[in-house]
Protein backbone atom coordinates (compact mmCIF):
# COMPACT_ATOMS: atom_id res chain seq x y z
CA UNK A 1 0.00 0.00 0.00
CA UNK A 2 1.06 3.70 -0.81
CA UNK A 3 0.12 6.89 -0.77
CA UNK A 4 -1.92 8.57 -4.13
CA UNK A 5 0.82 10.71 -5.13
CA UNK A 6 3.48 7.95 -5.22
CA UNK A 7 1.26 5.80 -7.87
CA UNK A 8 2.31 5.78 -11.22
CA UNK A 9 0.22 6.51 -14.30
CA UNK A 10 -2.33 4.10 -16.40
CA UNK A 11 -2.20 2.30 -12.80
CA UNK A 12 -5.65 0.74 -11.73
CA UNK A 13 -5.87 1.03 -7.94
CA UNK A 14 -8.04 0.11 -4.82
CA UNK A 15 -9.22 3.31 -2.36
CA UNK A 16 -8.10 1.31 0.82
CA UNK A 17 -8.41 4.72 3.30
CA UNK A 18 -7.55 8.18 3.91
CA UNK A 19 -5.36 9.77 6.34
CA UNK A 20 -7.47 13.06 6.99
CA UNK A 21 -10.23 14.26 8.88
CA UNK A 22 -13.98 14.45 8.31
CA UNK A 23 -13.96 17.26 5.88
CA UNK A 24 -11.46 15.36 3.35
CA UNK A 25 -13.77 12.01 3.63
CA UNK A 26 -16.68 14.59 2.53
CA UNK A 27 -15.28 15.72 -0.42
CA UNK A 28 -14.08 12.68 -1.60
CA UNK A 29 -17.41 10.86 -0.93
CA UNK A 30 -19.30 13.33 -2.80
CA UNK A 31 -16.86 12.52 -5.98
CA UNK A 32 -17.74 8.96 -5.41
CA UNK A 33 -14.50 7.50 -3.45
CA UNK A 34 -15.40 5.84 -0.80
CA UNK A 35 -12.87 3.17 0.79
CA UNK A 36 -12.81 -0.54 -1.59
CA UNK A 37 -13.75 2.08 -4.99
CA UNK A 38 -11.60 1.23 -8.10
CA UNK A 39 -9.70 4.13 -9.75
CA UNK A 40 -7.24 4.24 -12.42
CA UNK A 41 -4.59 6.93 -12.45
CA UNK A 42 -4.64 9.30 -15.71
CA UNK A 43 -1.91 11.42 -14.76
CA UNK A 44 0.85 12.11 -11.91
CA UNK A 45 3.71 14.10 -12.53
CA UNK A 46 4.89 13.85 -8.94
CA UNK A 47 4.32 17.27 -8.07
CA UNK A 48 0.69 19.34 -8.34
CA UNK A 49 -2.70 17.18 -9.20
CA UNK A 50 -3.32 13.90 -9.23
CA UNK A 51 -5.92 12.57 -12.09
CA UNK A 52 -7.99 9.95 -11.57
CA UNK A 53 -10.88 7.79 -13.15
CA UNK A 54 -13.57 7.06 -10.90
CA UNK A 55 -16.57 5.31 -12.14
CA UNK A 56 -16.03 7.05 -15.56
CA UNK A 57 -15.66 10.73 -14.41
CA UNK A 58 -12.21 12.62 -14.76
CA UNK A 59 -11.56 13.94 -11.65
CA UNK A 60 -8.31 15.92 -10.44
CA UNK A 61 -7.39 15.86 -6.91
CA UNK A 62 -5.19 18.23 -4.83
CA UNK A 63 -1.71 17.16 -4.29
CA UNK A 64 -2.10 17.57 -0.78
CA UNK A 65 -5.42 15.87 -0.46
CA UNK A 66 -4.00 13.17 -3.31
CA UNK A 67 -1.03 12.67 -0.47
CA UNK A 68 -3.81 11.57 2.27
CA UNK A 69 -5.23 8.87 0.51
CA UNK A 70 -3.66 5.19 0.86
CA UNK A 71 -4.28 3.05 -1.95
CA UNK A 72 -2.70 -0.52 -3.13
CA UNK A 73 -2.67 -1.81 -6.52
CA UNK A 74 -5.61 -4.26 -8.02
């Protein structure tokens, strides 16, 4: 398992959790992540946001919010 912003691109992953309060499990609910949600990773340059696929729907995430999330690969 790793962190969002240390997957590499055209990488399909498993949300396993998020290392952030309340507010951060909000937002990412309400773009359809919840923990055991597949996602494939579009683009990561290291640095700045991370986009993802989730079911369908481009979606770019914070690198700081992207660093919270724990994923492992399918």
């Amino acid at each position: 398992m790793h962190r969002l912003t240390q997957a590499r691109t055209n990488v399909n992953l498993i949300f396993v959790s998020l290392e952030g309060g309340r507010g951060a499990m909000h937002r990412l609910t309400d773009m359809g992540l919840i923990p055991g949600e597949r996602l494939r990773v579009l683009h990561n340059s290291g640095y700045g946001p991370v986009t993802v696929l989730i079911k369908g729907a481009k979606v770019a995430l914070g690198h700081g919010l992207a660093a919270k999330i724990i994923v492992k690969e399918e």
